[in-house]
Protein backbone atom coordinates (compact mmCIF):
# COMPACT_ATOMS: atom_id res chain seq x y z
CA UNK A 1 136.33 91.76 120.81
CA UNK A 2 135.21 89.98 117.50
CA UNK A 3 132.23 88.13 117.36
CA UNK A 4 132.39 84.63 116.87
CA UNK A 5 130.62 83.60 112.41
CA UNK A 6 130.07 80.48 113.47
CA UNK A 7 127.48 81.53 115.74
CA UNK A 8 125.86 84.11 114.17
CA UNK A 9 125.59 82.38 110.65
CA UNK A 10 122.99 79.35 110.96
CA UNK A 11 120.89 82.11 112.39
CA UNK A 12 120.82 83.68 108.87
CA UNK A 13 120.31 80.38 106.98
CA UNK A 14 117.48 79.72 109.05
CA UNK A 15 115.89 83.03 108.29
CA UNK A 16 116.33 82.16 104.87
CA UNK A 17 115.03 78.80 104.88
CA UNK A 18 111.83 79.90 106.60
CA UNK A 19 111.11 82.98 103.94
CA UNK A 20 111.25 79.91 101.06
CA UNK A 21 108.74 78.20 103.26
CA UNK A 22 106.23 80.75 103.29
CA UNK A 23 106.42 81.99 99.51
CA UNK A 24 105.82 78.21 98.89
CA UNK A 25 102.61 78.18 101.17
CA UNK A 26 101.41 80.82 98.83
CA UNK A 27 97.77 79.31 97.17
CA UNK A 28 97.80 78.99 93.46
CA UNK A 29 96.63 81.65 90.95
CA UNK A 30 92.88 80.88 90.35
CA UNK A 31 93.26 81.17 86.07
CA UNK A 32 95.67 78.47 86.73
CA UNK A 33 93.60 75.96 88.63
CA UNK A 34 90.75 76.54 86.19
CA UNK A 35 92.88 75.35 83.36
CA UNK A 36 94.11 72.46 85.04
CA UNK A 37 90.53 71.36 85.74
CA UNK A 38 89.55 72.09 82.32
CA UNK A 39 92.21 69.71 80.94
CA UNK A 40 91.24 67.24 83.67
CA UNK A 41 86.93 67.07 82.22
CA UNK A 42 88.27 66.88 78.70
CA UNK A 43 90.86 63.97 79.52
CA UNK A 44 87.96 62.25 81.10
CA UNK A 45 85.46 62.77 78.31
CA UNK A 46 87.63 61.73 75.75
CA UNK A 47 88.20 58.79 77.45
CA UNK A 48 84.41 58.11 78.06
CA UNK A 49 83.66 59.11 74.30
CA UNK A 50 86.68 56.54 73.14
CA UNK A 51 84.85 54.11 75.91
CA UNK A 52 81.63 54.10 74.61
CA UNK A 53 82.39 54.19 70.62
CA UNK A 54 84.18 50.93 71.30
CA UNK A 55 81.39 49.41 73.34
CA UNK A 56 79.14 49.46 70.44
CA UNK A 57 81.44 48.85 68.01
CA UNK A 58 82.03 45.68 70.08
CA UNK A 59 78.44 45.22 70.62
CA UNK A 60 77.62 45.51 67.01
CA UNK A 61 79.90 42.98 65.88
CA UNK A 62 78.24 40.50 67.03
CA UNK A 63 74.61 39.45 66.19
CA UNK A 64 72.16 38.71 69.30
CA UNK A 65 69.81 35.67 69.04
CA UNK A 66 66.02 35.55 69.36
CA UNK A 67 63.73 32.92 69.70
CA UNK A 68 60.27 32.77 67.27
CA UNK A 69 57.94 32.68 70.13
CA UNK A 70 59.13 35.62 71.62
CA UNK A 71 57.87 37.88 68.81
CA UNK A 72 55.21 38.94 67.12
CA UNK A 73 55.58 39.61 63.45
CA UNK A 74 53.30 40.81 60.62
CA UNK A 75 53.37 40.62 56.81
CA UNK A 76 53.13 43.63 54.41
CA UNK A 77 49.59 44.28 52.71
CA UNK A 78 48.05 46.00 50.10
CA UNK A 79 44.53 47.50 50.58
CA UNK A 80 42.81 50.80 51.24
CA UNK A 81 43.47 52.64 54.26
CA UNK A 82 41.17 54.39 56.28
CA UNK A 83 42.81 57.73 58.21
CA UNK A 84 40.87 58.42 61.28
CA UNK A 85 41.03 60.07 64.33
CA UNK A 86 41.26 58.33 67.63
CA UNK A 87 39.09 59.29 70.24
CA UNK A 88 37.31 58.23 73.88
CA UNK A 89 33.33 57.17 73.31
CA UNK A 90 30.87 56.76 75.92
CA UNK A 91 28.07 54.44 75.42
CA UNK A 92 24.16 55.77 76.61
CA UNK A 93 21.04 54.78 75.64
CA UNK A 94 19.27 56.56 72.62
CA UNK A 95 16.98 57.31 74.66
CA UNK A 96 16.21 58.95 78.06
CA UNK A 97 13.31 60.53 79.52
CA UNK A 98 12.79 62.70 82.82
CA UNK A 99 9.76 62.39 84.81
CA UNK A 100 9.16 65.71 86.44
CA UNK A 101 6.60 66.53 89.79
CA UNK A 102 3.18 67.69 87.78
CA UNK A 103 2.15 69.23 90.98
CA UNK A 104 3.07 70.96 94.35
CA UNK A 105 3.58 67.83 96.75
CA UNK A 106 5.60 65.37 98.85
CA UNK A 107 6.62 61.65 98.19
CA UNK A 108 4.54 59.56 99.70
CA UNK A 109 5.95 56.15 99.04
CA UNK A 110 8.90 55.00 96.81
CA UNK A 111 8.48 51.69 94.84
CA UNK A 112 11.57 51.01 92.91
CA UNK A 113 15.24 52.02 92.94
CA UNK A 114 17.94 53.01 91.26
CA UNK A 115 19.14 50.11 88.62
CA UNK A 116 16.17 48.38 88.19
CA UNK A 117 14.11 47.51 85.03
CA UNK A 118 10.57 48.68 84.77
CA UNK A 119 7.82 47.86 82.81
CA UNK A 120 5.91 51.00 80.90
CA UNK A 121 3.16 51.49 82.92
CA UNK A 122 4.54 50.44 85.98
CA UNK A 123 4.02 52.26 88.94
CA UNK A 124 7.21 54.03 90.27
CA UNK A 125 6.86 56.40 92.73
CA UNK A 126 3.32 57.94 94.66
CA UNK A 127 2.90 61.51 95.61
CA UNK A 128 0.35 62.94 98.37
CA UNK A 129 -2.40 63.31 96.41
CA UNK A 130 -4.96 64.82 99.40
CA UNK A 131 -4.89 68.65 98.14
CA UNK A 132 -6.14 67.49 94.58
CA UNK A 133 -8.39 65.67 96.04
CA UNK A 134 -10.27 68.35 98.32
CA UNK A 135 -9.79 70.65 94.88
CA UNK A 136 -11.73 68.55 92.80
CA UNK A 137 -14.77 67.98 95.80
CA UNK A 138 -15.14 71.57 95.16
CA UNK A 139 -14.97 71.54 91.96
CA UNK A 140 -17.63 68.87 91.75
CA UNK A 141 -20.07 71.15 94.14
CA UNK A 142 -19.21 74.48 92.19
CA UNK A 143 -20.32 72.52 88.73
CA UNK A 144 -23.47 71.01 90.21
CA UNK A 145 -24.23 74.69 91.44
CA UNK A 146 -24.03 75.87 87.93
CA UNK A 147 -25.95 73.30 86.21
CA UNK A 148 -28.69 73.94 88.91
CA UNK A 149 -28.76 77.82 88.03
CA UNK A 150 -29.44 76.59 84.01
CA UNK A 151 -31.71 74.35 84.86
CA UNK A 152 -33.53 77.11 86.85
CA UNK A 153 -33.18 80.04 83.73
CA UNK A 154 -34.49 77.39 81.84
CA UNK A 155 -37.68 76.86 83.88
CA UNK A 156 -37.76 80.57 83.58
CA UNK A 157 -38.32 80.75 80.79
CA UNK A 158 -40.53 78.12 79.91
CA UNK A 159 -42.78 79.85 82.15
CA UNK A 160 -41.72 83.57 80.85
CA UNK A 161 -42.46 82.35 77.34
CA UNK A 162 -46.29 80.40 78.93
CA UNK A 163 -47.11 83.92 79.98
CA UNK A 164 -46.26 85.91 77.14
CA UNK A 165 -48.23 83.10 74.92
CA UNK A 166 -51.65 84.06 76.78
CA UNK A 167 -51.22 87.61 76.87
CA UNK A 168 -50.55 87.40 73.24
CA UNK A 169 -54.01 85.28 73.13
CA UNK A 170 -55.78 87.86 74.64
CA UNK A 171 -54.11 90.88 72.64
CA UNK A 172 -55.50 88.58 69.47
CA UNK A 173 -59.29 88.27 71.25
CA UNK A 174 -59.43 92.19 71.81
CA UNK A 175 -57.89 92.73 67.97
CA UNK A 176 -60.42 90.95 66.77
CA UNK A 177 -63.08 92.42 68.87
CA UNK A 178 -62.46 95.36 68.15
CA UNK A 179 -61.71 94.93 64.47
CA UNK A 180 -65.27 93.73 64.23
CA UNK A 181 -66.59 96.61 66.09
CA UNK A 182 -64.75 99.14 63.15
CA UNK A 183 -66.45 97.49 60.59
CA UNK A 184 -70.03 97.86 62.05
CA UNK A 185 -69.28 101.31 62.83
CA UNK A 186 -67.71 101.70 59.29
CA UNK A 187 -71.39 100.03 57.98
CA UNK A 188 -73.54 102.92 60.31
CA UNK A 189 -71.50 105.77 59.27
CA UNK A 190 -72.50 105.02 55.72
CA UNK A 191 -76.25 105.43 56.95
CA UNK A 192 -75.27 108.05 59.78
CA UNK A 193 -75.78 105.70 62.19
CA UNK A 194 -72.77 106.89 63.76
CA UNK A 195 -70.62 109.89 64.32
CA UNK A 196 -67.25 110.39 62.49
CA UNK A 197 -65.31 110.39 66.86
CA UNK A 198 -67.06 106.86 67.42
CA UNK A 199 -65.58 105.60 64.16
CA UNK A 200 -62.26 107.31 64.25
CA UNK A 201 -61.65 106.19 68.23
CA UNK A 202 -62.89 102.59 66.79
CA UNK A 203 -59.98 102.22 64.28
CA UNK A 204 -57.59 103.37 66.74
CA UNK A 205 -58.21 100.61 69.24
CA UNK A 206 -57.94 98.43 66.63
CA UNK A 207 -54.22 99.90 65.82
CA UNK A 208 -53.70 100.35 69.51
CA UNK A 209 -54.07 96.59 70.02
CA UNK A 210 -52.20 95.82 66.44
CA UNK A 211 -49.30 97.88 68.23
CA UNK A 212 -49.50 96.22 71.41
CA UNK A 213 -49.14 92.56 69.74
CA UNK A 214 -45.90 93.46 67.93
CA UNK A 215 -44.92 95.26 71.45
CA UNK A 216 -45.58 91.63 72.83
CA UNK A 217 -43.76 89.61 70.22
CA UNK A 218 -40.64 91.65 70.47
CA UNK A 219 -41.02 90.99 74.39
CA UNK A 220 -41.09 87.64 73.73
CA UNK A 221 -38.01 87.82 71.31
CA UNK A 222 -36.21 89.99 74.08
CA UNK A 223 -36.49 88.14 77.22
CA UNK A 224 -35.93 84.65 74.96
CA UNK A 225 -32.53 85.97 73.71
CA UNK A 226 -31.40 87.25 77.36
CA UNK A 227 -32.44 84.10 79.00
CA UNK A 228 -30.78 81.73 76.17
CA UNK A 229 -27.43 84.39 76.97
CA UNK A 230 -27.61 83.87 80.39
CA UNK A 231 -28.11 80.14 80.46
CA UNK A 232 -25.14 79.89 77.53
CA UNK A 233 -23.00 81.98 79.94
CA UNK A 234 -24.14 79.30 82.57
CA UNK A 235 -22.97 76.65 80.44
CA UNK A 236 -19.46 78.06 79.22
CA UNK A 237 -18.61 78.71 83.21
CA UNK A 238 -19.93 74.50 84.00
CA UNK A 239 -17.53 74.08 80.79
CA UNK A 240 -14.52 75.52 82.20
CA UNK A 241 -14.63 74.12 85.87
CA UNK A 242 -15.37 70.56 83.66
CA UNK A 243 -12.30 70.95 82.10
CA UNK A 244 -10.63 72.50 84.72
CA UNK A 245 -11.73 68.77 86.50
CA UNK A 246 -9.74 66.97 83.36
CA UNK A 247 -6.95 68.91 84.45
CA UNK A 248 -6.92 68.11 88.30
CA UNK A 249 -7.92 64.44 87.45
CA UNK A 250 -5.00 64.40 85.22
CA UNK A 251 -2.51 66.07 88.13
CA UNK A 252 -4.53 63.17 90.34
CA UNK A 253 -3.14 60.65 88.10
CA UNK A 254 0.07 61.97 87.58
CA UNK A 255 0.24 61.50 91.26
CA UNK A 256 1.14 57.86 90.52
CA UNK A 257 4.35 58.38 88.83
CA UNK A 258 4.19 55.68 86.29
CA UNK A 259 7.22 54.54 83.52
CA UNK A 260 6.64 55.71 80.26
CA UNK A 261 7.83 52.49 78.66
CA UNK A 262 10.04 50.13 79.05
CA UNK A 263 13.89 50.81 80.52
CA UNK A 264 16.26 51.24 83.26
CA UNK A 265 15.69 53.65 86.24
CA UNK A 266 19.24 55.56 86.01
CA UNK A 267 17.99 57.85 88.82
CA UNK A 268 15.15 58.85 91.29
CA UNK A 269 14.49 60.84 94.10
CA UNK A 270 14.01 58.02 96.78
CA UNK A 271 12.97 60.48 99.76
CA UNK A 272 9.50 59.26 101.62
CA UNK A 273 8.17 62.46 103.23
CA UNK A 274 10.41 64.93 101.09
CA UNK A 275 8.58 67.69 99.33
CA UNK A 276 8.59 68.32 95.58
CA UNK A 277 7.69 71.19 93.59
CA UNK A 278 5.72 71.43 90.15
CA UNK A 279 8.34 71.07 87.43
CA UNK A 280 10.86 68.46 89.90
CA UNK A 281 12.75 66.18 88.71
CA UNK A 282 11.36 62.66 90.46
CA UNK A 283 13.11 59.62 88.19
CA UNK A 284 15.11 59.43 84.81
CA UNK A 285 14.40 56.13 82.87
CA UNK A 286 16.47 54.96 79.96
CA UNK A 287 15.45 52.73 76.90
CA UNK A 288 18.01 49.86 77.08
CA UNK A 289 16.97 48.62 73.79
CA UNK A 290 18.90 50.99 71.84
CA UNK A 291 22.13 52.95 72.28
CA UNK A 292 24.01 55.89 70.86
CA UNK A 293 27.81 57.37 71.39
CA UNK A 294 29.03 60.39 72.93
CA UNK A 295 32.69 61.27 71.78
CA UNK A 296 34.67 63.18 73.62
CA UNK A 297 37.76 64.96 71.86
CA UNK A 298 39.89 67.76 71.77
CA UNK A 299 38.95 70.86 69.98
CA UNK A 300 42.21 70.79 68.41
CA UNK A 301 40.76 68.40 65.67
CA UNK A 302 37.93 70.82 65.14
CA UNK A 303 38.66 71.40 61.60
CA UNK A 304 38.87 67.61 60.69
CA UNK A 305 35.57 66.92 62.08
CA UNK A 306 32.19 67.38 60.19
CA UNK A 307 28.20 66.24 60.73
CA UNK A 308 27.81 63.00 59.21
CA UNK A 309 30.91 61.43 59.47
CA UNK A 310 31.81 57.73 60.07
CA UNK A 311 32.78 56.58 63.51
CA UNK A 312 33.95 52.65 64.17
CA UNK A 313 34.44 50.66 67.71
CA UNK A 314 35.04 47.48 68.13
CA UNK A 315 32.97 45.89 71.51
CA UNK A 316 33.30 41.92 72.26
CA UNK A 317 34.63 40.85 68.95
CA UNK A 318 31.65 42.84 67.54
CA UNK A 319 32.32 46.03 64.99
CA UNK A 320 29.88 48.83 65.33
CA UNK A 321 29.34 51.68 62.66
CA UNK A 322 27.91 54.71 62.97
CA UNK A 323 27.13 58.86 61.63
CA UNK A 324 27.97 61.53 63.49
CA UNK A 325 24.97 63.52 64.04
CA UNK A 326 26.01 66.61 66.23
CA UNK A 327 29.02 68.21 66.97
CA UNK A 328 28.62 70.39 70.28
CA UNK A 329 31.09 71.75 72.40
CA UNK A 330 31.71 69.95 76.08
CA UNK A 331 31.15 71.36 79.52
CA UNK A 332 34.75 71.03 79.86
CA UNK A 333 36.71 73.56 78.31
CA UNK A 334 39.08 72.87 75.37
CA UNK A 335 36.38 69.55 74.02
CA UNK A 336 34.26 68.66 71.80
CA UNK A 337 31.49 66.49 72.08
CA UNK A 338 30.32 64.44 69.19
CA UNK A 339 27.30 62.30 69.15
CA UNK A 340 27.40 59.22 67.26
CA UNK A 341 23.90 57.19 65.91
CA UNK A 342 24.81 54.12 64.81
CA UNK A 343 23.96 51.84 61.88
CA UNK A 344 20.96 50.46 61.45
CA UNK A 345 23.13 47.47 60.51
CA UNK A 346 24.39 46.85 64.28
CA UNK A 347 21.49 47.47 65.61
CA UNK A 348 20.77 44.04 65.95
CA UNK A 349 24.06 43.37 68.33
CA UNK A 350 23.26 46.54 70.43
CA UNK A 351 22.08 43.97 73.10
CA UNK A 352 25.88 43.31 73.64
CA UNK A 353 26.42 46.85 74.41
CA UNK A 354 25.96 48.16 78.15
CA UNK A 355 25.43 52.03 79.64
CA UNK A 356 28.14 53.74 80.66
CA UNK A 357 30.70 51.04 78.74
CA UNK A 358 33.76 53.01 77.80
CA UNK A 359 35.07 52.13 73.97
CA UNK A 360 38.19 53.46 71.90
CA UNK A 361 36.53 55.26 69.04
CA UNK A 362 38.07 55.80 65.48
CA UNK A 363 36.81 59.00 63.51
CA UNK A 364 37.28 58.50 59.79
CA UNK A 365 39.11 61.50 58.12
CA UNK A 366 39.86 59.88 55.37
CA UNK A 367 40.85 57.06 52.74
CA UNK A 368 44.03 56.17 50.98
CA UNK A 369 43.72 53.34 47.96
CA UNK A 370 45.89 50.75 47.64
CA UNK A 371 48.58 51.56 49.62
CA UNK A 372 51.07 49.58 51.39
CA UNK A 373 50.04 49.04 54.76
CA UNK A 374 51.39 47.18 57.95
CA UNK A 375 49.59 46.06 61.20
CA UNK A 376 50.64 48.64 64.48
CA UNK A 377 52.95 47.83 66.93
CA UNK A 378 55.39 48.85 69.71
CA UNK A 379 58.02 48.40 66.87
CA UNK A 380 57.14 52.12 65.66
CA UNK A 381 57.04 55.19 67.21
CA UNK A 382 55.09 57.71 65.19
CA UNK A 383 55.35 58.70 61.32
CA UNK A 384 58.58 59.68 59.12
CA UNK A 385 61.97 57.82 58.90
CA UNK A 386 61.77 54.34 61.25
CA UNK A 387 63.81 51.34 61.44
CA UNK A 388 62.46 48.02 61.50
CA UNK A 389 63.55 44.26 61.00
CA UNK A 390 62.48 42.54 58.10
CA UNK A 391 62.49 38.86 58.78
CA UNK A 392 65.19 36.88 55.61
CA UNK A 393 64.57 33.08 56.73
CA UNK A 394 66.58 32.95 59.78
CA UNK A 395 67.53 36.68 59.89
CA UNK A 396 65.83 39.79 60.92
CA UNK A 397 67.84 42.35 58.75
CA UNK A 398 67.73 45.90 59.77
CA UNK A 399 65.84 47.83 57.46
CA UNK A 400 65.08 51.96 57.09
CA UNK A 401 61.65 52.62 56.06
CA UNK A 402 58.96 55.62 55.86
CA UNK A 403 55.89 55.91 57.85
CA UNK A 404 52.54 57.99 56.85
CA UNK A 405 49.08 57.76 57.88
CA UNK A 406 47.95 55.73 60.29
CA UNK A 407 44.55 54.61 62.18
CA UNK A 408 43.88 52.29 65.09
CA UNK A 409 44.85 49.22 63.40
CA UNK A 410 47.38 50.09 60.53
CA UNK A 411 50.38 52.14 59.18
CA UNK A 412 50.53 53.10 56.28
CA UNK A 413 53.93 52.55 54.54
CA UNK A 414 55.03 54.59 52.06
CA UNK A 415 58.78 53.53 51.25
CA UNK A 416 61.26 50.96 52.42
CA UNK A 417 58.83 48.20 52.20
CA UNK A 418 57.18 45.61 49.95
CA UNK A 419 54.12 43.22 49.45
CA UNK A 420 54.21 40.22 51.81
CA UNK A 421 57.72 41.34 53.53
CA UNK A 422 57.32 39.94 56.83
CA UNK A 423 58.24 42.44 60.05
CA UNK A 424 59.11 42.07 63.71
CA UNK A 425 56.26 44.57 65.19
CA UNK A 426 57.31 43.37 68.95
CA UNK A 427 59.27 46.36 70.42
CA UNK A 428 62.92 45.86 69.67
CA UNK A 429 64.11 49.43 70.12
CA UNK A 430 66.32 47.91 72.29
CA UNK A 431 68.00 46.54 69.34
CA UNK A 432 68.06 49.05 67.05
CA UNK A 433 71.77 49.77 67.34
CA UNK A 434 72.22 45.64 65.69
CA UNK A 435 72.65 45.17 61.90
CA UNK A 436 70.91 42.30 62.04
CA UNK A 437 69.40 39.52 64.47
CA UNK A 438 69.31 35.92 64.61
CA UNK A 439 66.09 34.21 64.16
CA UNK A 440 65.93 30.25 66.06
């Protein structure tokens, strides 16, 4: 029997169909898919590039409007410039003194605080004063002690001397007694009246007694010398607890914390009943009447910074000048700190000035003469090649120009620029892809 092709044959054209299928299913090569998305990004960019080009070629053709009032603008000027250094200043007094505990104590009673003015003399603070005070009672006892013991060595020897004076009277009696006795005897032995032991014992009472004077006279010069030492050694130890007094009347005093002169209590210890040791800090008091500048700024400038150079700030319309007296380096790491006396010049406007007032502070480095120089702006960023608008009646023309020194107030131009050229110094970055700008 032969089989019937007409059935057996879509059966094969379906197998065939469905083996097309699946080699179409297949996913794409991956080199392949990276190329096509490679071509895709640079399609797009090219088109974004082409985009923008046009945008500011479209932009640029025209020529945007501003008003007068909206800007600020500056002329061109010729004068010396002064390089400096900008820096952050700190206003304190000139000076400040520290009142420290003179004694082992506690506060007894606070009388002013923190921020007020004082007068010098003033009572600030009092201390418990009742140890000094039992200190010197003794004191007063041990000195009255001592000048009772010289007053008794003297007495001693008032009457040490009395006695010595009539023993020495009587030692003068016997000399002469027996002086007159060895010349009778001297007389009989001439006659034989006498034997030569009578007149031989007679002179030697005589020197006997001649030795027994000077014996007494040195006495006399002996216990006169140890009594004077002992009442001198009397006096030196009534001289030291005297002064020893001073001091503990002085520490009794200091007690009563008084102000030094006149200022500003910047701090105190305002404890009642809080002990304090000798040496404590108890109050600080500053001398509003004068003021000096601590600068603050980086290290970095080390080597542009020297003793005795200027320092400006300007404080309520008022300019202050100054010398840099100190350069020392800053708790903080990395800064310097500089301290700045100023002129004796503005010391007459230092009333203006107030502790702790913050000011911008401009270290002079340097000076250029007669140099093209234009007031600061937001119109600038920084030295080297800038553009700028310089203001042609109604236009604002863009202009390329170079940029050197500066300082707080001032570049200095160096090319691009003249004399009396007037400049937009508002910030107009925004504008700096425009030619030129219209001026109503």
């Amino acid at each position: 029997m032969i089989p019937d092709n007409s059935l057996i044959a879509p059966s094969r054209n379906s197998s065939t169909r469905s083996k097309q299928d699946s080699q179409l299913d297949k996913p794409l090569d991956n080199k392949l898919l990276k190329q096509r998305r490679l071509l895709t990004t640079i399609k797009i960019l090219t088109v974004a590039t082409i985009v923008t080009v046009l945008f500011f070629v479209l932009i640029g053709s025209f020529t945007t409007s501003l008003r007068r009032d909206e800007i600020r603008t500056a002329k061109v000027i010729s004068g010396n410039l002064k390089t400096s250094l900008s820096a952050s200043g700190l206003i304190v007094p000139l000076y400040e003194e520290t009142i420290a505990s003179s004694i082992d104590s506690r506060i007894d009673k606070v009388l002013v605080q923190a921020g007020q003015s004082v007068k010098q003399g003033q009572t600030l603070l009092q201390l418990d004063n009742t140890k000094i005070t039992l200190e010197l009672d003794n004191m007063d006892e041990e000195i009255a002690l001592k000048q009772n013991q010289i007053d008794t060595r003297n007495l001693n020897l008032v009457r040490s001397l009395n006695d010595f004076k009539s023993q020495q009277e009587l030692l003068f009696v016997d000399l002469d007694s027996r002086q007159t006795r060895f010349a009778r005897m001297q007389q009989l032995a001439l006659s034989g009246g006498t034997s030569k032991h009578d007149l031989k014992e007679a002179e030697l009472n005589v020197k006997r007694t001649q030795i027994e004077i000077r014996q007494l006279k040195q006495a006399i010069k002996d216990s006169k010398a140890s009594t004077l030492a002992e009442i001198e050694g009397l006096k030196l130890e009534k001289s030291i607890l005297e002064k020893s007094r001073q001091e503990k009347l002085r520490l009794l005093e200091s007690a009563n914390v008084k102000a030094p002169r006149d200022g500003l209590v910047v701090w105190l210890k305002n404890e009642e009943g809080s002990a304090v040791v000798n040496g404590e800090s108890l109050i600080r008091i500053a001398d509003t009447s004068a003021y000096k500048l601590e600068v603050s700024i980086s290290d970095f400038y080390s080597s542009q910074l020297w003793q005795g150079m200027s320092a400006e700030f300007d404080q309520e319309q008022t300019h202050y000048s100054g010398k840099v007296e100190s350069i020392i380096a800053a708790e903080q790491e990395g800064v310097l700190k500089l301290i700045v006396l100023l002129d004796e010049s503005t010391q007459k406007n230092q009333t203006l000035l107030r502790q702790k007032q913050r000011v911008d502070v401009n270290l002079i480095t340097g000076e250029i003469e007669n140099t093209l120089m234009l007031a600061k702006g937001p119109f600038i960023n920084g030295a080297g090649i800038q553009k700028v608008f310089v203001i042609n009646d109604r236009q604002a023309v863009a202009k390329e120009i170079s940029v050197g020194s500066s300082n707080r107030d001032y570049y200095q131009i160096k090319q691009g620029l003249s004399k009396d050229d007037e400049i937009i110094i508002s910030d107009v970055r925004s504008y700096a892809h425009l030619k030129q700008l219209e001026i109503n």
